[in-house]
N, C-alpha and C. Protein backbone atom coordinates (compact mmCIF):
# COMPACT_ATOMS: atom_id res chain seq x y z
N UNK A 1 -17.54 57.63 -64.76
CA UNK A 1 -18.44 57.22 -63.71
C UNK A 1 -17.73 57.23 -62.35
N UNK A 2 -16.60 56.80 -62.25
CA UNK A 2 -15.57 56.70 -61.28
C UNK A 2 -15.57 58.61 -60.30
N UNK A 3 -15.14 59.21 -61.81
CA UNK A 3 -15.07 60.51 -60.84
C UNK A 3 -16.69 61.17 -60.34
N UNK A 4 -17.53 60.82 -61.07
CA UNK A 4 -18.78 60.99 -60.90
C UNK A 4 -19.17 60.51 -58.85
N UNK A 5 -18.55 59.12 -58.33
CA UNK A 5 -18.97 58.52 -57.74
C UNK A 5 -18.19 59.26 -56.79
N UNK A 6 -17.13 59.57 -57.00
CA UNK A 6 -15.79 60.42 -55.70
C UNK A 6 -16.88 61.77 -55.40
N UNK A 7 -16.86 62.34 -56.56
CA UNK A 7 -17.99 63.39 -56.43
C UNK A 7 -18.61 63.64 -55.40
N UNK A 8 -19.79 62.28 -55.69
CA UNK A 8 -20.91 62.36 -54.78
C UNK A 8 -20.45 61.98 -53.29
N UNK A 9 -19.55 60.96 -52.88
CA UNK A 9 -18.94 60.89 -51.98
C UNK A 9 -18.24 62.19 -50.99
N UNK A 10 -18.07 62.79 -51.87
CA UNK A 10 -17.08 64.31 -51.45
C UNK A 10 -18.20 65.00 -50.88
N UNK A 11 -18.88 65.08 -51.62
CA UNK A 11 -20.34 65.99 -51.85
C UNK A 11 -20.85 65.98 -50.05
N UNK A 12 -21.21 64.60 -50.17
CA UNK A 12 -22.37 64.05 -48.86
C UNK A 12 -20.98 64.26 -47.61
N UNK A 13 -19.89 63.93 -47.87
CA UNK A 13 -18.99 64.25 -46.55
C UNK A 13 -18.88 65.34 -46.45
N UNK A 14 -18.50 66.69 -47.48
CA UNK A 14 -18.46 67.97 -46.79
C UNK A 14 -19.55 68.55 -46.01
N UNK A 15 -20.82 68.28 -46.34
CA UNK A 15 -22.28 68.54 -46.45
C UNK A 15 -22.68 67.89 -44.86
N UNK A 16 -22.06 66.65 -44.62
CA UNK A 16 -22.44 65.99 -43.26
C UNK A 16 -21.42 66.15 -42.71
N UNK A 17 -20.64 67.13 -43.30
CA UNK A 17 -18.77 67.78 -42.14
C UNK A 17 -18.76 66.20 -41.12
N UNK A 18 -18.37 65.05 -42.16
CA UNK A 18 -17.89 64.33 -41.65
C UNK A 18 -16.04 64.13 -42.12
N UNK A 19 -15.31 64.11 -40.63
CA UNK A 19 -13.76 63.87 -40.74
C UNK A 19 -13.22 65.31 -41.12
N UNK A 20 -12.03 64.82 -41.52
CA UNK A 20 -11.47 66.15 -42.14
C UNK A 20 -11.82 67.11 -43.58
N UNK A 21 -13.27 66.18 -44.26
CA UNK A 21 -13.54 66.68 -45.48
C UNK A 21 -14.10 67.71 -44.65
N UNK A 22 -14.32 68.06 -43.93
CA UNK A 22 -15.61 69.83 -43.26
C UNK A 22 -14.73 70.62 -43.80
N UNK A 23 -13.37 70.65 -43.26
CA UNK A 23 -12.26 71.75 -43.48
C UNK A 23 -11.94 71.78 -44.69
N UNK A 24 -12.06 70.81 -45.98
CA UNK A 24 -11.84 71.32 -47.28
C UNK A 24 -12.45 72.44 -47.85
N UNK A 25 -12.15 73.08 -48.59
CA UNK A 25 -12.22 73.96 -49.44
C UNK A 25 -13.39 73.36 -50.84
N UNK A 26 -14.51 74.06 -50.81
CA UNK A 26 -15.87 73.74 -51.76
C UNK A 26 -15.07 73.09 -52.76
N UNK A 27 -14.48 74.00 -53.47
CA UNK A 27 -13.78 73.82 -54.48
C UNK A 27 -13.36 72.48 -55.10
N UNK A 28 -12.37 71.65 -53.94
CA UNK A 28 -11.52 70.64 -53.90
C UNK A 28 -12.68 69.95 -53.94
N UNK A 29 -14.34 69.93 -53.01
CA UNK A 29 -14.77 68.73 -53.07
C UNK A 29 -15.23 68.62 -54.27
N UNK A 30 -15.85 69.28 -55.31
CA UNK A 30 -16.73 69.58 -56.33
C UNK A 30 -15.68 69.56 -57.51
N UNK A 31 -14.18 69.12 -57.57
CA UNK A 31 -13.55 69.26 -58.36
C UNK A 31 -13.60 67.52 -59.30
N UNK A 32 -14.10 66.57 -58.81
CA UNK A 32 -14.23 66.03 -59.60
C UNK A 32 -15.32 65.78 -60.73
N UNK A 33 -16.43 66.44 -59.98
CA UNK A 33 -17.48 67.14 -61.28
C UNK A 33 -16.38 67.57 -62.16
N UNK A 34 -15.74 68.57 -61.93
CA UNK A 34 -15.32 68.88 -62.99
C UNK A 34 -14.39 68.02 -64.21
N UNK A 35 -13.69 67.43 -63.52
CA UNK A 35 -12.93 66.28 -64.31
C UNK A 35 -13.96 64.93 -65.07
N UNK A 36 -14.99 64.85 -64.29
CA UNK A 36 -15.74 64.26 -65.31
C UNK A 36 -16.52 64.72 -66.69
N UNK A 37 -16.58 65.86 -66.58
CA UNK A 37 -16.84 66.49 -67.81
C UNK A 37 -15.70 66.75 -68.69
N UNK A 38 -14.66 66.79 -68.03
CA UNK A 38 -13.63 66.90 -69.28
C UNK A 38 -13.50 65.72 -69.42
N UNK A 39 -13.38 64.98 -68.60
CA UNK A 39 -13.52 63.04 -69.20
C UNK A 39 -13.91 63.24 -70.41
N UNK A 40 -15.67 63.19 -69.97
CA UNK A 40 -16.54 62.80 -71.19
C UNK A 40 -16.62 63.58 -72.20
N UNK A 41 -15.90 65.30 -72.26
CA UNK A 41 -15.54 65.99 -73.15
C UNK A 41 -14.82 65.32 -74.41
N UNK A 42 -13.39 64.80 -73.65
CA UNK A 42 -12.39 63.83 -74.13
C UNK A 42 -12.63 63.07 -75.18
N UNK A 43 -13.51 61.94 -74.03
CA UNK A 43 -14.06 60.97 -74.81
C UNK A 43 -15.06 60.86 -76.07
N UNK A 44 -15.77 62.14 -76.48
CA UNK A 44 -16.56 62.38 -77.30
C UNK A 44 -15.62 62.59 -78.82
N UNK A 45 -15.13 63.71 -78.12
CA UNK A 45 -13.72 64.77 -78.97
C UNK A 45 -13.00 63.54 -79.70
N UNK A 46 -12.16 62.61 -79.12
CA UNK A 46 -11.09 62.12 -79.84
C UNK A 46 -11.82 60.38 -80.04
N UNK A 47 -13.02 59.88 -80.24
CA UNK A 47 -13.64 58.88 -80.69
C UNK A 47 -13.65 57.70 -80.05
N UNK A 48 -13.25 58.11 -78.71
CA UNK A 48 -13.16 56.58 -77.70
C UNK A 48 -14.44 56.24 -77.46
N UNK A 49 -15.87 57.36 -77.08
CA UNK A 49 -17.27 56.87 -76.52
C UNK A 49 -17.79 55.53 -78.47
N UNK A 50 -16.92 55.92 -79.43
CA UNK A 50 -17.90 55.57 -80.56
C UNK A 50 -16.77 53.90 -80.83
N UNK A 51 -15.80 54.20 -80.31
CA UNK A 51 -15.14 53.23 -80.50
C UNK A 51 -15.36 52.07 -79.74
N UNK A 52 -15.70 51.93 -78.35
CA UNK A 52 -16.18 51.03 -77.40
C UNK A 52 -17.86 50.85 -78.01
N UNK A 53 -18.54 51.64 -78.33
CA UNK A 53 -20.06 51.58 -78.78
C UNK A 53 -19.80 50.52 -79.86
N UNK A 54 -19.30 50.74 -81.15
CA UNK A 54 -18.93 49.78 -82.35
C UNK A 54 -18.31 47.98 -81.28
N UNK A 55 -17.24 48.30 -80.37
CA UNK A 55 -16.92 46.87 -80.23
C UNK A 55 -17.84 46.16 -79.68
N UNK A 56 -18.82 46.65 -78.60
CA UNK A 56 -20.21 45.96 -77.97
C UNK A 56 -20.56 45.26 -78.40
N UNK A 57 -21.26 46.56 -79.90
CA UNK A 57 -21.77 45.91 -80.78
C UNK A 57 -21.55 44.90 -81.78
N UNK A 58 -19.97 44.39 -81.92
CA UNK A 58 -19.55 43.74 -82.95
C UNK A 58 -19.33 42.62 -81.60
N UNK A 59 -19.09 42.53 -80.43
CA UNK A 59 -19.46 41.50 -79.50
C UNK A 59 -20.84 40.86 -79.83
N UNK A 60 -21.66 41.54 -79.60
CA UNK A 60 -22.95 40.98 -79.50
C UNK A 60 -23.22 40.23 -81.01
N UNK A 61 -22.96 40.71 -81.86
CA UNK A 61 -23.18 40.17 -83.53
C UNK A 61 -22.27 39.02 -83.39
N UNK A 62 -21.14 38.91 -83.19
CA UNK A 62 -20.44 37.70 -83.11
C UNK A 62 -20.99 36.63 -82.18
N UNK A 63 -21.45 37.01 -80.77
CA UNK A 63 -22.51 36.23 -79.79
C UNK A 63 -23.70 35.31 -80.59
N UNK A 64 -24.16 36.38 -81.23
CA UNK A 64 -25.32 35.85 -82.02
C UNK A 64 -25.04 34.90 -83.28
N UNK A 65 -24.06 35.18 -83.79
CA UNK A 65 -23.64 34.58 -84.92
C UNK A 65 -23.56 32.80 -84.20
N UNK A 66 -22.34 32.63 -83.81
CA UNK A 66 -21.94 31.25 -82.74
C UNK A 66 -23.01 31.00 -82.13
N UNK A 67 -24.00 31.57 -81.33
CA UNK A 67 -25.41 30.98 -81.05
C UNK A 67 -25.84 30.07 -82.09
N UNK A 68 -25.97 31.01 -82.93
CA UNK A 68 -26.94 29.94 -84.35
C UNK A 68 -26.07 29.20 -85.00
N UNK A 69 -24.67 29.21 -84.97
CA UNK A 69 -24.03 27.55 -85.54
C UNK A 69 -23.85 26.62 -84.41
N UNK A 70 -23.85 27.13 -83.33
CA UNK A 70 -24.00 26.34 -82.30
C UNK A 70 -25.78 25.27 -82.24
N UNK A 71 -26.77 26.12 -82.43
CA UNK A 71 -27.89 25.68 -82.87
C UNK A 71 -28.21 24.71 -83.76
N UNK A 72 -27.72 25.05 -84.87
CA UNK A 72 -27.63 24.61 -86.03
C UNK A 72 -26.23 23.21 -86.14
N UNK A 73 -25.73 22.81 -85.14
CA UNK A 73 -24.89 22.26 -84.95
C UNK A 73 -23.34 22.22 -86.10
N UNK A 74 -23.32 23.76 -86.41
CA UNK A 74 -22.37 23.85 -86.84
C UNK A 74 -21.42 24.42 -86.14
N UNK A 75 -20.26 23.44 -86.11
CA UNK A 75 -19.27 24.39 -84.94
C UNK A 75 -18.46 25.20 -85.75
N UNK A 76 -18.08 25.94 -85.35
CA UNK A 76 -16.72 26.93 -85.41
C UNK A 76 -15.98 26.51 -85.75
N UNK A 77 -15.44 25.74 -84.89
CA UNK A 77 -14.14 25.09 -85.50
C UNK A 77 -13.94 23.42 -85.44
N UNK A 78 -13.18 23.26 -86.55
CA UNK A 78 -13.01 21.79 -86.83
C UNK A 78 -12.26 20.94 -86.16
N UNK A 79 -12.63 19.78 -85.24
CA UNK A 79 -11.43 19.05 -84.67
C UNK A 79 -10.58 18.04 -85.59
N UNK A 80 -9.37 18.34 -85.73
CA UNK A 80 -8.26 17.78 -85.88
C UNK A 80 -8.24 16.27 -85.89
């Protein structure tokens, strides 16, 4: 998302030849499109997008879990 956002930033300054981005080279501005696709290439390829998806989700199940002993006035843990 990060290079996504430089992107668009690059994008709207060469485009409104504001500063010294006018004089860049297309290329350079539009080059982080490209790195975001190999990002998310990356991230598909070697199991990081499925690995953060699973912890969310094992966040949220644990959220929910402690909700309802919290409800149920069962705590978690036992005081000493």
């Amino acid at each position: 998302m990060l290079f996504l956002a430089l992107g668009v930033a690059l994008l709207l300054a060469k485009y409104l030849e504001l500063g010294p981005f006018a004089a860049w080279d297309w290329w350079v501005v539009l080059s982080p499109f490209g790195l975001a696709v190999a990002w998310w290439a990356w991230a598909d390829w070697s199991g990081y997008t499925k690995k953060k998806a699973v912890e969310k989700e094992n966040a949220k199940k644990q959220a929910r879990i402690d909700k309802s002993r919290e409800a149920l006035g069962m705590n978690t843990r036992r005081k000493r």
